[in-house]
PDB file of N, CA and C in Angstrom:
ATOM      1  N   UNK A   1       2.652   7.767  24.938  1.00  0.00           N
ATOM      2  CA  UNK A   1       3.548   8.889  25.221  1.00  0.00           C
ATOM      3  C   UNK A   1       2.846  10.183  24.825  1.00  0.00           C
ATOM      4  N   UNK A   2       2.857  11.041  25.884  1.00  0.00           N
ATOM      5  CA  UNK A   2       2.062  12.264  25.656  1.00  0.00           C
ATOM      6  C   UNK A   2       2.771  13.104  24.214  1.00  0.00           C
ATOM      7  N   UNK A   3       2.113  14.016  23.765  1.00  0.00           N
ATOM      8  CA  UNK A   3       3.304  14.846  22.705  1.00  0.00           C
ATOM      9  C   UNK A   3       4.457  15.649  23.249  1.00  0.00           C
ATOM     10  N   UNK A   4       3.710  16.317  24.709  1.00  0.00           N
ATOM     11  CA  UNK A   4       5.154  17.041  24.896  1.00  0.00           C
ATOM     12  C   UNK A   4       6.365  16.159  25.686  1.00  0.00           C
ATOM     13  N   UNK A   5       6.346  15.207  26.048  1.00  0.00           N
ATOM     14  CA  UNK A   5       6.999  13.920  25.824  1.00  0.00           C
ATOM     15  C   UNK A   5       7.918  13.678  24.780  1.00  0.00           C
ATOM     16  N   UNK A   6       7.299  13.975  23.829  1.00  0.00           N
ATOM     17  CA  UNK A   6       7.907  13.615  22.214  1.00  0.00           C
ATOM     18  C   UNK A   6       8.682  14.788  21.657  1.00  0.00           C
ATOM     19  N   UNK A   7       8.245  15.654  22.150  1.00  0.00           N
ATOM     20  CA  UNK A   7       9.203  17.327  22.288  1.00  0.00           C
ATOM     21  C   UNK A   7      10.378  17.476  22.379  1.00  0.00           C
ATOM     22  N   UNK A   8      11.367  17.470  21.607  1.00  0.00           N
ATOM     23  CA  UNK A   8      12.956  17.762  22.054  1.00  0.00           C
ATOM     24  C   UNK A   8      13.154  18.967  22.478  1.00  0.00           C
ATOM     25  N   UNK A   9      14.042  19.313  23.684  1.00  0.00           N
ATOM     26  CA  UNK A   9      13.630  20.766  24.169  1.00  0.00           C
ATOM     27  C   UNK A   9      15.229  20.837  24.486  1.00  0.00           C
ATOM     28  N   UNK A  10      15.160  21.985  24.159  1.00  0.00           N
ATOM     29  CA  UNK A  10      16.448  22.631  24.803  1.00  0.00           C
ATOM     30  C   UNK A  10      17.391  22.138  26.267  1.00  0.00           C
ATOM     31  N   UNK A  11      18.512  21.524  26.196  1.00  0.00           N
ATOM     32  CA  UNK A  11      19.149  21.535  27.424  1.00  0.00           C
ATOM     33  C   UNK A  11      18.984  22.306  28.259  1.00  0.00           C
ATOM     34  N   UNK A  12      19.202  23.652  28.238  1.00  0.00           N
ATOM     35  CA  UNK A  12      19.671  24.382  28.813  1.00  0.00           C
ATOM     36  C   UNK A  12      20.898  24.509  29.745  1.00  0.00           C
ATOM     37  N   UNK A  13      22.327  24.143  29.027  1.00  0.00           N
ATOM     38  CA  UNK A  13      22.902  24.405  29.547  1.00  0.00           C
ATOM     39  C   UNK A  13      24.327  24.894  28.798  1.00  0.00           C
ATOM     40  N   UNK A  14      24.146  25.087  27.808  1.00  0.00           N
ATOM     41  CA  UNK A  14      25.131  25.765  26.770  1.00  0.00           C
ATOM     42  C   UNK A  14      25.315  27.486  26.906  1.00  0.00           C
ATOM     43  N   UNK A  15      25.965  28.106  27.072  1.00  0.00           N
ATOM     44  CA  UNK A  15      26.446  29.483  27.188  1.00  0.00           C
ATOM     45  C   UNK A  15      27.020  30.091  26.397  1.00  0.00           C
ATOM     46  N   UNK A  16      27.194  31.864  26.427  1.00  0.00           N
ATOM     47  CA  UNK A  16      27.419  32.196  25.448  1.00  0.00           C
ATOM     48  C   UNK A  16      27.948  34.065  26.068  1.00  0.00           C
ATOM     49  N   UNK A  17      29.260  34.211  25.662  1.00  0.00           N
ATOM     50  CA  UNK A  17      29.859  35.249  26.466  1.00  0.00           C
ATOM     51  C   UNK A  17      30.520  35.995  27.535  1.00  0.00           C
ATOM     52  N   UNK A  18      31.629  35.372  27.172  1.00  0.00           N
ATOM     53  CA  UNK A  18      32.273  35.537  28.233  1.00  0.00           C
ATOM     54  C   UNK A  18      32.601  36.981  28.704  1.00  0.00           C
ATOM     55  N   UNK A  19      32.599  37.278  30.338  1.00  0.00           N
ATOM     56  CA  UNK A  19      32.961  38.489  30.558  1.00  0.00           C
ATOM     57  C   UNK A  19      33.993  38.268  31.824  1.00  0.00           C
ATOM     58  N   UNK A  20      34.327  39.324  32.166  1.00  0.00           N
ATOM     59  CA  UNK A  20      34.973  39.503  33.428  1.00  0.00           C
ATOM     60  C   UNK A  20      36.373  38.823  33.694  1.00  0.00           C
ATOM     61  N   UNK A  21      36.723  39.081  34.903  1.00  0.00           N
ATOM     62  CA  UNK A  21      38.428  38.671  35.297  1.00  0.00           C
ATOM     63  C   UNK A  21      38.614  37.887  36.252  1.00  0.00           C
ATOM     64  N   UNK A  22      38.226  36.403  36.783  1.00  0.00           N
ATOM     65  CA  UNK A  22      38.459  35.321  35.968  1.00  0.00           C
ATOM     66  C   UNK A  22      36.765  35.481  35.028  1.00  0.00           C
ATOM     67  N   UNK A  23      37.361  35.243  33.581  1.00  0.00           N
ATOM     68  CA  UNK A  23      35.977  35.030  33.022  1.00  0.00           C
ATOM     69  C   UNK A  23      34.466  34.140  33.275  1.00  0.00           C
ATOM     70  N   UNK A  24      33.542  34.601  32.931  1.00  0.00           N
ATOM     71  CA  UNK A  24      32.353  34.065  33.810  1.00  0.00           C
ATOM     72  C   UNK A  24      31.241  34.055  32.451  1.00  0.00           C
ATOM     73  N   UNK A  25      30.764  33.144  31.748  1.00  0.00           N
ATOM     74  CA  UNK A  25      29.493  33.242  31.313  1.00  0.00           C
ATOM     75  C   UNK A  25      28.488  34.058  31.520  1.00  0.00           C
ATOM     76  N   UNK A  26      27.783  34.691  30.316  1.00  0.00           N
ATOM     77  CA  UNK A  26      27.095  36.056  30.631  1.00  0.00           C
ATOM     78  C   UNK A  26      25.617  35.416  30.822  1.00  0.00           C
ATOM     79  N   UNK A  27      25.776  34.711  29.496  1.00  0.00           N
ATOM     80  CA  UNK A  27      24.237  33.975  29.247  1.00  0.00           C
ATOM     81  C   UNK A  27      24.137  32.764  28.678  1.00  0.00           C
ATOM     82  N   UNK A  28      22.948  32.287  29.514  1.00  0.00           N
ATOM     83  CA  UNK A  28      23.058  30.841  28.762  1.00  0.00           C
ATOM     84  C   UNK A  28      21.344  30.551  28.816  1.00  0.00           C
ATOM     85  N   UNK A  29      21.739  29.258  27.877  1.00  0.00           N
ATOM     86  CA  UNK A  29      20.049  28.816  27.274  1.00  0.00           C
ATOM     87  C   UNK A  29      19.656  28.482  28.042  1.00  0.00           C
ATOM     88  N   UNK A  30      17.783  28.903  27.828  1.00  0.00           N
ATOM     89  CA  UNK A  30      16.985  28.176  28.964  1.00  0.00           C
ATOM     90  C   UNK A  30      16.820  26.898  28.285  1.00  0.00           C
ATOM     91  N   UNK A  31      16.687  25.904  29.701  1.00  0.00           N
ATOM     92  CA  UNK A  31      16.135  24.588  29.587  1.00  0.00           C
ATOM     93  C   UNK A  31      14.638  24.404  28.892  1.00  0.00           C
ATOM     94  N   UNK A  32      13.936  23.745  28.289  1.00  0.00           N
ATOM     95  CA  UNK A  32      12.370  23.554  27.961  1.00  0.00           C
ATOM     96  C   UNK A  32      12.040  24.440  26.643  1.00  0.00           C
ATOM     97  N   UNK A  33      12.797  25.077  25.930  1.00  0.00           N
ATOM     98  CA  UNK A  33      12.533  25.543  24.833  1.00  0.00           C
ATOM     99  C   UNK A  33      12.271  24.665  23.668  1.00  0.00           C
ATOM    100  N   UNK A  34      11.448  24.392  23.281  1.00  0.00           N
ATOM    101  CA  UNK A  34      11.052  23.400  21.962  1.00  0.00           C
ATOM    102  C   UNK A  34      12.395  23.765  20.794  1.00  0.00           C
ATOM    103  N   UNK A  35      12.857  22.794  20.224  1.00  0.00           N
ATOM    104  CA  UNK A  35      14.217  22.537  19.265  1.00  0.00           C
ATOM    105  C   UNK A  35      13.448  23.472  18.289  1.00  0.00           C
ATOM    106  N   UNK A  36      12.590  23.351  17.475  1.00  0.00           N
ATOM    107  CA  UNK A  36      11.999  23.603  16.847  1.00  0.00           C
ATOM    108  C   UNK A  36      11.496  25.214  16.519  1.00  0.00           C
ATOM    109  N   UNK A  37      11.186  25.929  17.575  1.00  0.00           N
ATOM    110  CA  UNK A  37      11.759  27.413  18.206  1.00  0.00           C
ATOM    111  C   UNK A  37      13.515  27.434  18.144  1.00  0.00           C
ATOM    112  N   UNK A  38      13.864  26.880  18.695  1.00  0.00           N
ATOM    113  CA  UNK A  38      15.103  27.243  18.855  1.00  0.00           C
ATOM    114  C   UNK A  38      15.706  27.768  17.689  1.00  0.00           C
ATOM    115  N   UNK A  39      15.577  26.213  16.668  1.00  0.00           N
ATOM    116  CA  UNK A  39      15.823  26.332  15.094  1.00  0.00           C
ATOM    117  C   UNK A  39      15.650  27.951  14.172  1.00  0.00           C
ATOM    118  N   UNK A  40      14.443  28.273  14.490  1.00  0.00           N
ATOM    119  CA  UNK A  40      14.082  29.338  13.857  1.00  0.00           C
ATOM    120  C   UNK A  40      14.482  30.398  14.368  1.00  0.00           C
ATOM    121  N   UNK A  41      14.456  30.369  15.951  1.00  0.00           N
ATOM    122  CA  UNK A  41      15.620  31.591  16.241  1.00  0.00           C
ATOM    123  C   UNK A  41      17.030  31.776  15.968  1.00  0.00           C
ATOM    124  N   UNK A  42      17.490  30.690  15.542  1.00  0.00           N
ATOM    125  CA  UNK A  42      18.788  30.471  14.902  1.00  0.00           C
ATOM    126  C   UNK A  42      18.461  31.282  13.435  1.00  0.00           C
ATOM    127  N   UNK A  43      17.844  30.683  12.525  1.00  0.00           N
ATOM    128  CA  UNK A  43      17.703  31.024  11.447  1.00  0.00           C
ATOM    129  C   UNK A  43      17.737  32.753  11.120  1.00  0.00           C
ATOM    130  N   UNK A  44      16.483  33.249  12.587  1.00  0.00           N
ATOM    131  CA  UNK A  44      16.599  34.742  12.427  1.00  0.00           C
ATOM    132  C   UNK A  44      17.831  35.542  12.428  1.00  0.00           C
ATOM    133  N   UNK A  45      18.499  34.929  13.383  1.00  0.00           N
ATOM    134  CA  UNK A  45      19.788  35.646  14.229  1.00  0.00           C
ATOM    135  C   UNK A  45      20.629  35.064  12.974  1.00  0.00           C
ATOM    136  N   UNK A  46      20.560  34.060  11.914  1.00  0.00           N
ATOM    137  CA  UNK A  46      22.002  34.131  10.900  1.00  0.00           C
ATOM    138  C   UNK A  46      21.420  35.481   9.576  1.00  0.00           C
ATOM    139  N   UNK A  47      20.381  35.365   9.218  1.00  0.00           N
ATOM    140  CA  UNK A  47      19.594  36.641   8.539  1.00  0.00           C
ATOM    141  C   UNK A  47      20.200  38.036   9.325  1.00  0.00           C
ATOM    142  N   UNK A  48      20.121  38.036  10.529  1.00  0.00           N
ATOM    143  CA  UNK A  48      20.471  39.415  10.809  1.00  0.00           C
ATOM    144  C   UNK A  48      22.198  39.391  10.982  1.00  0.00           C
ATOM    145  N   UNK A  49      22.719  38.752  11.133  1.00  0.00           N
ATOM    146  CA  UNK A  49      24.493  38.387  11.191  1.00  0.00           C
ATOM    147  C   UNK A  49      25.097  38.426   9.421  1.00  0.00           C
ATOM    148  N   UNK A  50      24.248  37.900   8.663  1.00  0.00           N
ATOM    149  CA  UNK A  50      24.345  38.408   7.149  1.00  0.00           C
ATOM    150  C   UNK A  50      24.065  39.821   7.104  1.00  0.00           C
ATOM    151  N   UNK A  51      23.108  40.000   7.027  1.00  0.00           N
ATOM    152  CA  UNK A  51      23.061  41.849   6.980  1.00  0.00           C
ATOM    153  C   UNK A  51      23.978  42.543   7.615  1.00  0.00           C
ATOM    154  N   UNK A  52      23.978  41.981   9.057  1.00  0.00           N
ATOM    155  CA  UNK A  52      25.149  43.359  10.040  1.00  0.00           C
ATOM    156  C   UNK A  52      26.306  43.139   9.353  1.00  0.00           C
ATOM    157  N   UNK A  53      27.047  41.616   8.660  1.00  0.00           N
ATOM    158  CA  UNK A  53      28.512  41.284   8.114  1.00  0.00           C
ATOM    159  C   UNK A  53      28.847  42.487   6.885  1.00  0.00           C
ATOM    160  N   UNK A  54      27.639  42.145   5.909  1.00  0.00           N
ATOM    161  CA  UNK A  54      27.607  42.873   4.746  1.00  0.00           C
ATOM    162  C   UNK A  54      27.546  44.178   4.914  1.00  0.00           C
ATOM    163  N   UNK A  55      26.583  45.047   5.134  1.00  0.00           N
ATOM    164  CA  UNK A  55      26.935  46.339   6.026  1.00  0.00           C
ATOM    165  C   UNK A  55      27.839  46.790   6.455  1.00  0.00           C
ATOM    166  N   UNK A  56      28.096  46.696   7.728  1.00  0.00           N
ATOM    167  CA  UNK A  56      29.657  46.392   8.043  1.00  0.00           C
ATOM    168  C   UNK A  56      30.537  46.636   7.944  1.00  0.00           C
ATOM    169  N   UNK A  57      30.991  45.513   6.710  1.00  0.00           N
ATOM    170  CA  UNK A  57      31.932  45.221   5.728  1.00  0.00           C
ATOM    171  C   UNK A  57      32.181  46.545   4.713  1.00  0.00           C
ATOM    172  N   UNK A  58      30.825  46.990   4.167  1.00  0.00           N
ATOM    173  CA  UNK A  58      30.643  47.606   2.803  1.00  0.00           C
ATOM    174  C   UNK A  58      31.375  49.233   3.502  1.00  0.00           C
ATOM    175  N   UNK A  59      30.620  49.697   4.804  1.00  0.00           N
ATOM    176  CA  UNK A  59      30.622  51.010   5.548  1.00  0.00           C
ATOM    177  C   UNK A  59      31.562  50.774   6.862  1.00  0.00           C
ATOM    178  N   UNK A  60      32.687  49.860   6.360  1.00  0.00           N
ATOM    179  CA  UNK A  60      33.844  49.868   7.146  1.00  0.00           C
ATOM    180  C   UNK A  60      33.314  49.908   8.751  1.00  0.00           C
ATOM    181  N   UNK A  61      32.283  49.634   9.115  1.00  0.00           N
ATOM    182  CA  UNK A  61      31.522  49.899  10.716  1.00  0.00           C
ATOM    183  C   UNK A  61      31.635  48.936  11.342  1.00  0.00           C
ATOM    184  N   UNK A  62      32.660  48.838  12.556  1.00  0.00           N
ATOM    185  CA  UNK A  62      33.015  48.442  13.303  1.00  0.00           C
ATOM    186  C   UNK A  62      32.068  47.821  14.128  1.00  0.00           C
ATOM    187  N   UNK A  63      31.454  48.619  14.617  1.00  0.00           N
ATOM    188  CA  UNK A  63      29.945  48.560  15.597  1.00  0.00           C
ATOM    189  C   UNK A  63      29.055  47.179  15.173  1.00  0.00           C
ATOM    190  N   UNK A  64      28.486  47.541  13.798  1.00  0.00           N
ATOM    191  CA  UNK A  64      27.981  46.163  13.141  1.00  0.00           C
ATOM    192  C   UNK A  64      28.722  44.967  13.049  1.00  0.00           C
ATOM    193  N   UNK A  65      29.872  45.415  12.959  1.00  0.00           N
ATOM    194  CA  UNK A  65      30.386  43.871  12.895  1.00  0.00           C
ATOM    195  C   UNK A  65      30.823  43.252  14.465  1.00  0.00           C
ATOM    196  N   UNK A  66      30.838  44.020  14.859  1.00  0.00           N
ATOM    197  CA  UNK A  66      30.553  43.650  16.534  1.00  0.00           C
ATOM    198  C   UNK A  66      29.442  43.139  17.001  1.00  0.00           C
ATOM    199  N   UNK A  67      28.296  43.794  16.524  1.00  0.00           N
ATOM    200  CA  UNK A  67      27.239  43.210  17.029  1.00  0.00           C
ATOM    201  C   UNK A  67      26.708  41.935  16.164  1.00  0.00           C
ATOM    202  N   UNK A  68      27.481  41.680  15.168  1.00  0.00           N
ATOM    203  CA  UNK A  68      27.434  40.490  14.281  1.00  0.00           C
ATOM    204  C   UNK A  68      27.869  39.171  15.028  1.00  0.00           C
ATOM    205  N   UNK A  69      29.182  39.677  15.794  1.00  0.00           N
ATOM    206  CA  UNK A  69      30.229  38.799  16.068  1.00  0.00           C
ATOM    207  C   UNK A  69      28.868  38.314  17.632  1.00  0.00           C
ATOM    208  N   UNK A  70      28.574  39.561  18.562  1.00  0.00           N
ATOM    209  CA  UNK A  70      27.620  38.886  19.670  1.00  0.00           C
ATOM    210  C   UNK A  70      26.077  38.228  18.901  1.00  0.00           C
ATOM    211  N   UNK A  71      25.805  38.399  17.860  1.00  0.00           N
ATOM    212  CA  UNK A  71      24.646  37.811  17.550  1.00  0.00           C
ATOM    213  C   UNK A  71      25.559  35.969  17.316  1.00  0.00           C
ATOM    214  N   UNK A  72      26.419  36.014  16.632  1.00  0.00           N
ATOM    215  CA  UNK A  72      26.653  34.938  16.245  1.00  0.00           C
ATOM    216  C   UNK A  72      26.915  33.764  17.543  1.00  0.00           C
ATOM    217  N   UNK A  73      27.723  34.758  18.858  1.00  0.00           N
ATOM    218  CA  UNK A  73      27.626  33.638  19.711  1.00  0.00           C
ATOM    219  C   UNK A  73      26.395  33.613  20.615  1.00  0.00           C
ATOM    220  N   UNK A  74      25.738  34.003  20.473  1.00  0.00           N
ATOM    221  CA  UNK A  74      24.123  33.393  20.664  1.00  0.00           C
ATOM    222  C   UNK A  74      23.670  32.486  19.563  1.00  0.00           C
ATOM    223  N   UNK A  75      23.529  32.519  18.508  1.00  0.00           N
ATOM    224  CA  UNK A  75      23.400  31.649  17.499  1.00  0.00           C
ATOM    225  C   UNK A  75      24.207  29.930  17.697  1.00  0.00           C
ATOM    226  N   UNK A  76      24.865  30.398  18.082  1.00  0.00           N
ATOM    227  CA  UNK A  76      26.275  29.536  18.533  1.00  0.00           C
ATOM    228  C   UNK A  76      25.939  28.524  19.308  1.00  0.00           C
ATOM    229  N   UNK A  77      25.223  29.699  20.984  1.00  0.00           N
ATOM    230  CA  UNK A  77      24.738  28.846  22.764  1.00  0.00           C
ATOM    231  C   UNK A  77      23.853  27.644  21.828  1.00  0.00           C
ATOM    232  N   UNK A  78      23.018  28.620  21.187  1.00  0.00           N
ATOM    233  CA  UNK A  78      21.402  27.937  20.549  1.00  0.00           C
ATOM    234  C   UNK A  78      21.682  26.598  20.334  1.00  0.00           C
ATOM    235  N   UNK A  79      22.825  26.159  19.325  1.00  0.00           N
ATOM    236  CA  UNK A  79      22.549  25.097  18.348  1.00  0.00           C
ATOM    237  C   UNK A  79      23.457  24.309  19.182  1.00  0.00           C
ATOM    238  N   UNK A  80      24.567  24.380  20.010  1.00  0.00           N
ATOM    239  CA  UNK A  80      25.596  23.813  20.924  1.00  0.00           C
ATOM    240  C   UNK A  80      24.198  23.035  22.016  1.00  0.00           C
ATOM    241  N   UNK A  81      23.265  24.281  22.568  1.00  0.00           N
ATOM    242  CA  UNK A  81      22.481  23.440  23.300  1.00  0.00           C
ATOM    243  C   UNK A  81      21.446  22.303  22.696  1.00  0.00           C
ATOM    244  N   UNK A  82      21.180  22.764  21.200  1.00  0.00           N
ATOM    245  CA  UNK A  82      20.121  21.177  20.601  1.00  0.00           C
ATOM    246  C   UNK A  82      21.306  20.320  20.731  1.00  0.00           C
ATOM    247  N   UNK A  83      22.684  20.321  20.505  1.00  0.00           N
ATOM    248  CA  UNK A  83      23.273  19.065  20.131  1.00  0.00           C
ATOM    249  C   UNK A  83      23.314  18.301  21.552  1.00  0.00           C
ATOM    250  N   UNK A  84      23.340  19.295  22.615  1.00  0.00           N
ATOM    251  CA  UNK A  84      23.724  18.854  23.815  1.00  0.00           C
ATOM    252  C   UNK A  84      22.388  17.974  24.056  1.00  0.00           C
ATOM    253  N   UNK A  85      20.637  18.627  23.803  1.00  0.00           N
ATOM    254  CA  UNK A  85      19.912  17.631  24.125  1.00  0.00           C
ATOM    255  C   UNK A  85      19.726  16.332  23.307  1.00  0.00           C
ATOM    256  N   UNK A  86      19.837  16.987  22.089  1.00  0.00           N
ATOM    257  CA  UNK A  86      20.128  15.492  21.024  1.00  0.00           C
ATOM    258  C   UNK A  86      20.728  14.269  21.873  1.00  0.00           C
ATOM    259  N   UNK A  87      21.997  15.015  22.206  1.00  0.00           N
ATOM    260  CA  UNK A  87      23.169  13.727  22.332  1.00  0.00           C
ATOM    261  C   UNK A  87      22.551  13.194  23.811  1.00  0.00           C
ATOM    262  N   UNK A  88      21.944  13.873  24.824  1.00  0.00           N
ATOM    263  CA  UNK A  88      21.730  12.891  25.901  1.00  0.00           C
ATOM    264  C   UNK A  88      20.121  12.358  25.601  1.00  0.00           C
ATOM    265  N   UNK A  89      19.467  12.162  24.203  1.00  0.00           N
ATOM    266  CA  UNK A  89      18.524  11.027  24.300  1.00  0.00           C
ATOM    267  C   UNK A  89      18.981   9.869  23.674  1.00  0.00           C
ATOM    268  N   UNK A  90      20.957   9.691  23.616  1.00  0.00           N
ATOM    269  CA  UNK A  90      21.078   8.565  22.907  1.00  0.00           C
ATOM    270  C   UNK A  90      21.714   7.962  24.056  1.00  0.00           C
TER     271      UNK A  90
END
């Protein structure tokens, strides 16, 4: 088995943001992203969702905690799509 074979990669098919009237998915994960990337872009995006919360929070700013709330559902697509590829190699 080659390595990228052995690669768990992103579904790509988990989404994240809803807009519009009937609502419609804004964005969603690409397929072929190594888990492993993914992971760490998760990790970045909860580091910056701590800061924007705390901030925020402290300077009553609306704005940050908004853009907390859209970082988080990207954080969200991310890890919804490893479970999704997880679960279809069982």
């Amino acid at each position: 088995m080659s390595d990228q074979a052995k690669t768990l990669v992103t579904a790509g098919v988990a989404t994240a943001i809803e807009v519009g009237n009937p609502p419609v998915d804004l964005l969603r994960v690409l397929p072929g992203i190594p888990v492993d990337y993914a992971y760490e872009q998760v990790s970045v995006l909860l580091g910056y969702i701590t800061h924007l919360v705390r901030e925020g929070d402290a300077e009553d700013d609306h704005k940050l905690l908004g853009a907390a709330d859209y970082l988080g559902a990207l954080a969200t697509a991310l890890m919804n799509d490893v479970d999704i590829a997880k679960d279809r190699l069982n």
